[in-house]
PDB file of N, CA and C in Angstrom:
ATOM      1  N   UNK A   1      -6.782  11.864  -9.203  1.00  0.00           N
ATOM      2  CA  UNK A   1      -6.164  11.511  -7.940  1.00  0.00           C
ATOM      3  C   UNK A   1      -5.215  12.634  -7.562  1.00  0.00           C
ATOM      4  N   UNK A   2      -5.603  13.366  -6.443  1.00  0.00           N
ATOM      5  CA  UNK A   2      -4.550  13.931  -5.982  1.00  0.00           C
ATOM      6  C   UNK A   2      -3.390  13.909  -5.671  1.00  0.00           C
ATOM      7  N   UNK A   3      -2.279  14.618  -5.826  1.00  0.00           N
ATOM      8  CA  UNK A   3      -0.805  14.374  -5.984  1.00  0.00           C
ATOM      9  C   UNK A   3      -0.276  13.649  -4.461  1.00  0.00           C
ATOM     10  N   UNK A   4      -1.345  14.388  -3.738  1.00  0.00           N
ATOM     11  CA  UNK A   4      -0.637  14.100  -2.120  1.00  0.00           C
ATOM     12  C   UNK A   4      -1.141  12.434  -1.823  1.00  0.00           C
ATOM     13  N   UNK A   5      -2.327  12.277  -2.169  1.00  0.00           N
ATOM     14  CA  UNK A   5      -3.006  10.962  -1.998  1.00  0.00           C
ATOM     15  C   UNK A   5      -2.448  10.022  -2.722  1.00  0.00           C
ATOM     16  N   UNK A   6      -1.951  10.228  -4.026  1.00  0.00           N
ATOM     17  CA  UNK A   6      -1.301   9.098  -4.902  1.00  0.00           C
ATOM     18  C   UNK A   6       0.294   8.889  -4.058  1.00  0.00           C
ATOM     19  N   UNK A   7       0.820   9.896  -3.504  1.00  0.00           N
ATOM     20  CA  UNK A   7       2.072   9.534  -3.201  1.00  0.00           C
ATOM     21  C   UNK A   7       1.624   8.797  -1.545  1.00  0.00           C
ATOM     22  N   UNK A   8       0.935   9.118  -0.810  1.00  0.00           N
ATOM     23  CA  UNK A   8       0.620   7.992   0.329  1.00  0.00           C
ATOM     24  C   UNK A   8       0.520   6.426   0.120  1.00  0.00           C
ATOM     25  N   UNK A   9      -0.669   6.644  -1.086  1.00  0.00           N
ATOM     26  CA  UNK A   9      -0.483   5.259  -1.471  1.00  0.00           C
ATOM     27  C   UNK A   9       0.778   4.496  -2.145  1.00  0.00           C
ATOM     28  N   UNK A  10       1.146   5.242  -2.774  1.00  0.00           N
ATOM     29  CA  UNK A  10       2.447   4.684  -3.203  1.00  0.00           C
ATOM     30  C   UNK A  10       3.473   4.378  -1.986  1.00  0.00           C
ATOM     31  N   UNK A  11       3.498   5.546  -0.973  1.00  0.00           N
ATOM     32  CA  UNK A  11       4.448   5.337   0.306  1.00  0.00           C
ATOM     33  C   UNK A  11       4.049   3.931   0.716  1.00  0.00           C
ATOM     34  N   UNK A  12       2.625   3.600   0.941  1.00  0.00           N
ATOM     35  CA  UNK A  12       2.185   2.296   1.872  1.00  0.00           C
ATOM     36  C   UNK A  12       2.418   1.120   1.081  1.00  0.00           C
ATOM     37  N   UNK A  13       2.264   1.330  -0.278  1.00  0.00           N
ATOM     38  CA  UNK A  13       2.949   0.270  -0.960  1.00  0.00           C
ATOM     39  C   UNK A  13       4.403  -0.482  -0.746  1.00  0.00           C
ATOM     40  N   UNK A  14       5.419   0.654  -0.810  1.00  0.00           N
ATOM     41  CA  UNK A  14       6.524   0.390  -1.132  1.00  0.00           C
ATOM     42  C   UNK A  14       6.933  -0.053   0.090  1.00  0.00           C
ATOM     43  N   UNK A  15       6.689   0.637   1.656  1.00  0.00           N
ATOM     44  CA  UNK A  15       6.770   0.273   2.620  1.00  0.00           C
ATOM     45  C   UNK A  15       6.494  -1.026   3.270  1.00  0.00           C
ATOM     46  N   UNK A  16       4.923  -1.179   2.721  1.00  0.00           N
ATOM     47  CA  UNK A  16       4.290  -2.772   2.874  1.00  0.00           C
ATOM     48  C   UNK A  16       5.672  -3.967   2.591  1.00  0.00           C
ATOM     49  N   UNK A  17       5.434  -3.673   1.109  1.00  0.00           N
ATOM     50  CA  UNK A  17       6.670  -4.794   0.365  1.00  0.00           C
ATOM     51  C   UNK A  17       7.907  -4.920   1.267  1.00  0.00           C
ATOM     52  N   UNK A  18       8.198  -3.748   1.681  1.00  0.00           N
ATOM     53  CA  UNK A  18       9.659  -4.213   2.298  1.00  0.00           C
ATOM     54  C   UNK A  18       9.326  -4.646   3.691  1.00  0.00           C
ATOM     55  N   UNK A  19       8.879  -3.921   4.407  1.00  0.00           N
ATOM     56  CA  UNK A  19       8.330  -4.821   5.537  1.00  0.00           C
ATOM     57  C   UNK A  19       7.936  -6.828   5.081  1.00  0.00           C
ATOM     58  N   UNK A  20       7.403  -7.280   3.830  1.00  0.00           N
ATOM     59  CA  UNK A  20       7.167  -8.053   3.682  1.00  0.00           C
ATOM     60  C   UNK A  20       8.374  -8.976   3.321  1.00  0.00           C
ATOM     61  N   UNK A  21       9.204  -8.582   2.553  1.00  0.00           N
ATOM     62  CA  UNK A  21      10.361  -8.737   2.272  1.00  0.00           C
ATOM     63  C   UNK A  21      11.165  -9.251   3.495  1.00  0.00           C
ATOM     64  N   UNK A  22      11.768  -8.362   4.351  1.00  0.00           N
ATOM     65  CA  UNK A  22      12.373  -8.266   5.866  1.00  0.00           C
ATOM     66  C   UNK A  22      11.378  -9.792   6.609  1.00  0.00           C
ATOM     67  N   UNK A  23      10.431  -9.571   6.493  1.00  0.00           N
ATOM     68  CA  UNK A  23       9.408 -10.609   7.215  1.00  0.00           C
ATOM     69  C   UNK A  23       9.832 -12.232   6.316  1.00  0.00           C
ATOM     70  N   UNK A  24       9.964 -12.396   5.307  1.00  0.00           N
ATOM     71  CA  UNK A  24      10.281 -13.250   4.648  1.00  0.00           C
ATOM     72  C   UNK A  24      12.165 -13.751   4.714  1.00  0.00           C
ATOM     73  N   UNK A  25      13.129 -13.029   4.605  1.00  0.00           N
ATOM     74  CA  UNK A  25      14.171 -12.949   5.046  1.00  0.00           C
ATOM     75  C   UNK A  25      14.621 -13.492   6.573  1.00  0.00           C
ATOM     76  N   UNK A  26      13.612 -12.768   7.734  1.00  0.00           N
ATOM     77  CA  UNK A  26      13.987 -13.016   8.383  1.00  0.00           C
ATOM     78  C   UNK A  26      12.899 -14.554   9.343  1.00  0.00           C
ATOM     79  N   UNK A  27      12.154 -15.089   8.531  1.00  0.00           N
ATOM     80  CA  UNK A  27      11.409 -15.928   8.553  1.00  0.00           C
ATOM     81  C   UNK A  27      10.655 -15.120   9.717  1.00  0.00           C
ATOM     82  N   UNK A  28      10.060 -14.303   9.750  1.00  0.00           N
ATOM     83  CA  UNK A  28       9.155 -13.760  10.830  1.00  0.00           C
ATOM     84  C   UNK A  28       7.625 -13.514  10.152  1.00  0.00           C
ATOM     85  N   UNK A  29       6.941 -14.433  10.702  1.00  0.00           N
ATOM     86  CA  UNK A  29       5.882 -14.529   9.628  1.00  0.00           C
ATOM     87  C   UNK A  29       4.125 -12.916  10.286  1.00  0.00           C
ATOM     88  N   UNK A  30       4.755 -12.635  11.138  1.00  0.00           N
ATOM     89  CA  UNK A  30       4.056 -11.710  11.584  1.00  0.00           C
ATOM     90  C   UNK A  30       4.619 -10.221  10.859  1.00  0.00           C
ATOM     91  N   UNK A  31       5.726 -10.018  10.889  1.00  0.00           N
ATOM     92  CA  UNK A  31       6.014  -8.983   9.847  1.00  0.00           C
ATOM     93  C   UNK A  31       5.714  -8.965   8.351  1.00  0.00           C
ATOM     94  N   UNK A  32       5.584 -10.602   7.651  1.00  0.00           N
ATOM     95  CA  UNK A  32       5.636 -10.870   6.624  1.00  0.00           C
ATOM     96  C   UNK A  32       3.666 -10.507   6.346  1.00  0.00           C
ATOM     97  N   UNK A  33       3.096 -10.775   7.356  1.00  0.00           N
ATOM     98  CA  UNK A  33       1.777 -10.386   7.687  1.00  0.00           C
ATOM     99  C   UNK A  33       1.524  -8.802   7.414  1.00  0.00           C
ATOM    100  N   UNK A  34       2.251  -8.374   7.891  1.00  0.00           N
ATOM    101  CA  UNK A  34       1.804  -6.690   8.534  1.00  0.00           C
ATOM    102  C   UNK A  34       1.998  -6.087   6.806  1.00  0.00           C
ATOM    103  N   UNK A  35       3.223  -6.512   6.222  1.00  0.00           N
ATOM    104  CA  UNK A  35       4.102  -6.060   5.241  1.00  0.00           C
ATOM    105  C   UNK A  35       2.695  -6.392   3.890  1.00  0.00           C
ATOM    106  N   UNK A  36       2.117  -7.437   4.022  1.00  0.00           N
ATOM    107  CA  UNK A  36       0.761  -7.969   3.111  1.00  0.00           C
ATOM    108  C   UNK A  36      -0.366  -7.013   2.897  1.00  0.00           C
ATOM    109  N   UNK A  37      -0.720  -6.526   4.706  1.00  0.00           N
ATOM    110  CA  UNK A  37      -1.832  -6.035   4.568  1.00  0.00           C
ATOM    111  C   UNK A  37      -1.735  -4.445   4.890  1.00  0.00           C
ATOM    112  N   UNK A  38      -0.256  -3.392   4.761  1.00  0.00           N
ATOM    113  CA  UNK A  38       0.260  -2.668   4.460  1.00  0.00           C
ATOM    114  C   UNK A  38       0.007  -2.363   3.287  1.00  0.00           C
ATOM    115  N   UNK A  39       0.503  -3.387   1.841  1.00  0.00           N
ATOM    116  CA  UNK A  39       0.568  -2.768   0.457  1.00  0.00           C
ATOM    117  C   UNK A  39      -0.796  -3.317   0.090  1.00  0.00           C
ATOM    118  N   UNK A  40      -2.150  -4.086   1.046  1.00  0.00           N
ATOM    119  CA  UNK A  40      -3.407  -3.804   0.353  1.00  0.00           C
ATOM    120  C   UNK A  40      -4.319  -2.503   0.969  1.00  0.00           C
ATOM    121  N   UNK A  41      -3.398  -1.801   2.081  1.00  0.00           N
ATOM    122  CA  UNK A  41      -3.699  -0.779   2.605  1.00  0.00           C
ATOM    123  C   UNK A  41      -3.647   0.114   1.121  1.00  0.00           C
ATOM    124  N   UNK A  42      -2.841   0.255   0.869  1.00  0.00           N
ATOM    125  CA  UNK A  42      -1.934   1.110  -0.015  1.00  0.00           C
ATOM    126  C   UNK A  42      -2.848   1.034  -1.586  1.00  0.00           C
ATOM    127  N   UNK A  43      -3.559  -0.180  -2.130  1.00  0.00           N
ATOM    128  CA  UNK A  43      -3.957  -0.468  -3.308  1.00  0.00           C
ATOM    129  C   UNK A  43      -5.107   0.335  -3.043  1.00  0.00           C
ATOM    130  N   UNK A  44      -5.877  -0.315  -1.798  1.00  0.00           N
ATOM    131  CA  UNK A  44      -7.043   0.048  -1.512  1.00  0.00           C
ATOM    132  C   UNK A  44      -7.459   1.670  -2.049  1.00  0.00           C
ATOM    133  N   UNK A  45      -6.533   2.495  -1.329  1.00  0.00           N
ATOM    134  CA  UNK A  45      -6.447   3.930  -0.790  1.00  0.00           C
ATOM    135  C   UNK A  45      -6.228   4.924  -2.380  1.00  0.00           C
ATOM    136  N   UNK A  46      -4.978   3.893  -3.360  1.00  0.00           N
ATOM    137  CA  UNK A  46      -5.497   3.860  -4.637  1.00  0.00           C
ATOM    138  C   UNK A  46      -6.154   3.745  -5.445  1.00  0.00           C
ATOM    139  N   UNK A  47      -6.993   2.625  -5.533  1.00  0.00           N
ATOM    140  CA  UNK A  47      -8.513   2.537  -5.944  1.00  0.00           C
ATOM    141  C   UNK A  47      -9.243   3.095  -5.521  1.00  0.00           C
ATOM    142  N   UNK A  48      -9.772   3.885  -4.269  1.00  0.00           N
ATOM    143  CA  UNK A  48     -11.003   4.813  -3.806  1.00  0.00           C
ATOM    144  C   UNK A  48     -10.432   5.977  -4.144  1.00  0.00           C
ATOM    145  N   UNK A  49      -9.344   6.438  -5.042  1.00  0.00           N
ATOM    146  CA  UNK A  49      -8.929   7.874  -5.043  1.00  0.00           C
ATOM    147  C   UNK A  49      -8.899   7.677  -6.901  1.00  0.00           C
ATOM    148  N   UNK A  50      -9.040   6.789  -7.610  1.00  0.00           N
ATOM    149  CA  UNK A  50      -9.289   6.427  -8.900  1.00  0.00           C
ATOM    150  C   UNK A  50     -10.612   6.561  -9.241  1.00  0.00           C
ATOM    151  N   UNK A  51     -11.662   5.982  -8.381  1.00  0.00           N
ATOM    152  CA  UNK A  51     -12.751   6.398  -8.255  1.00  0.00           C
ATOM    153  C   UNK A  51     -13.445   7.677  -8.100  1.00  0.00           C
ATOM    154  N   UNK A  52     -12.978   8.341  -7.128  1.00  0.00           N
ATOM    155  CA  UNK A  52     -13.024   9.521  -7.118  1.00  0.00           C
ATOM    156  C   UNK A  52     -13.035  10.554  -8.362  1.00  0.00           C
ATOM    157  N   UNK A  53     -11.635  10.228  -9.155  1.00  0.00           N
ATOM    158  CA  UNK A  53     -11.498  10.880 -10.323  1.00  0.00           C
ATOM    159  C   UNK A  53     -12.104  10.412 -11.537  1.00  0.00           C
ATOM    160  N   UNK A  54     -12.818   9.280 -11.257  1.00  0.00           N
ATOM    161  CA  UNK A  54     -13.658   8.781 -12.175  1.00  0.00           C
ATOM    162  C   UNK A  54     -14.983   9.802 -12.103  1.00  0.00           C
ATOM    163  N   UNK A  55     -15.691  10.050 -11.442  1.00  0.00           N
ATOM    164  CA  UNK A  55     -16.419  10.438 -10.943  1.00  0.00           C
ATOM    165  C   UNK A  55     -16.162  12.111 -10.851  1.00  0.00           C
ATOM    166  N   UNK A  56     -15.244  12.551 -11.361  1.00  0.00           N
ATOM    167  CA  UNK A  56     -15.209  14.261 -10.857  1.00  0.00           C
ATOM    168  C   UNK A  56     -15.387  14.650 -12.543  1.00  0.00           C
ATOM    169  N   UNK A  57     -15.137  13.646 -13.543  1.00  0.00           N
ATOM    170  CA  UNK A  57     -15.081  13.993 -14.881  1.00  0.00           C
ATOM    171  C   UNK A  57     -16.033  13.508 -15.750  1.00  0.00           C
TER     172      UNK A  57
END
């Protein structure tokens, strides 16, 4: 996994959560939404770049 690609995913992770967080806090269930499918943005983008390096070795 490339250095630049692992840290995106990690960005969309950490970002997701708190967006989800904030969404939960502030009972706003549409942020609490966005904030969900943010950090499976983020897993996703991790797993097809795991693959990848599965596959280069």
């Amino acid at each position: 996994m490339s250095g630049e690609q692992k840290t995106e995913a990690k960005g969309e992770q950490a970002k997701g959560k708190l967006k989800e967080t904030a969404g939960h806090l502030t009972g706003n269930d549409r942020l609490t939404a966005e904030g969900r499918a943010e950090q499976a943005k983020g897993d996703a983008r991790q797993a097809k770049e795991s693959v990848k390096d599965a596959f280069k070795r």
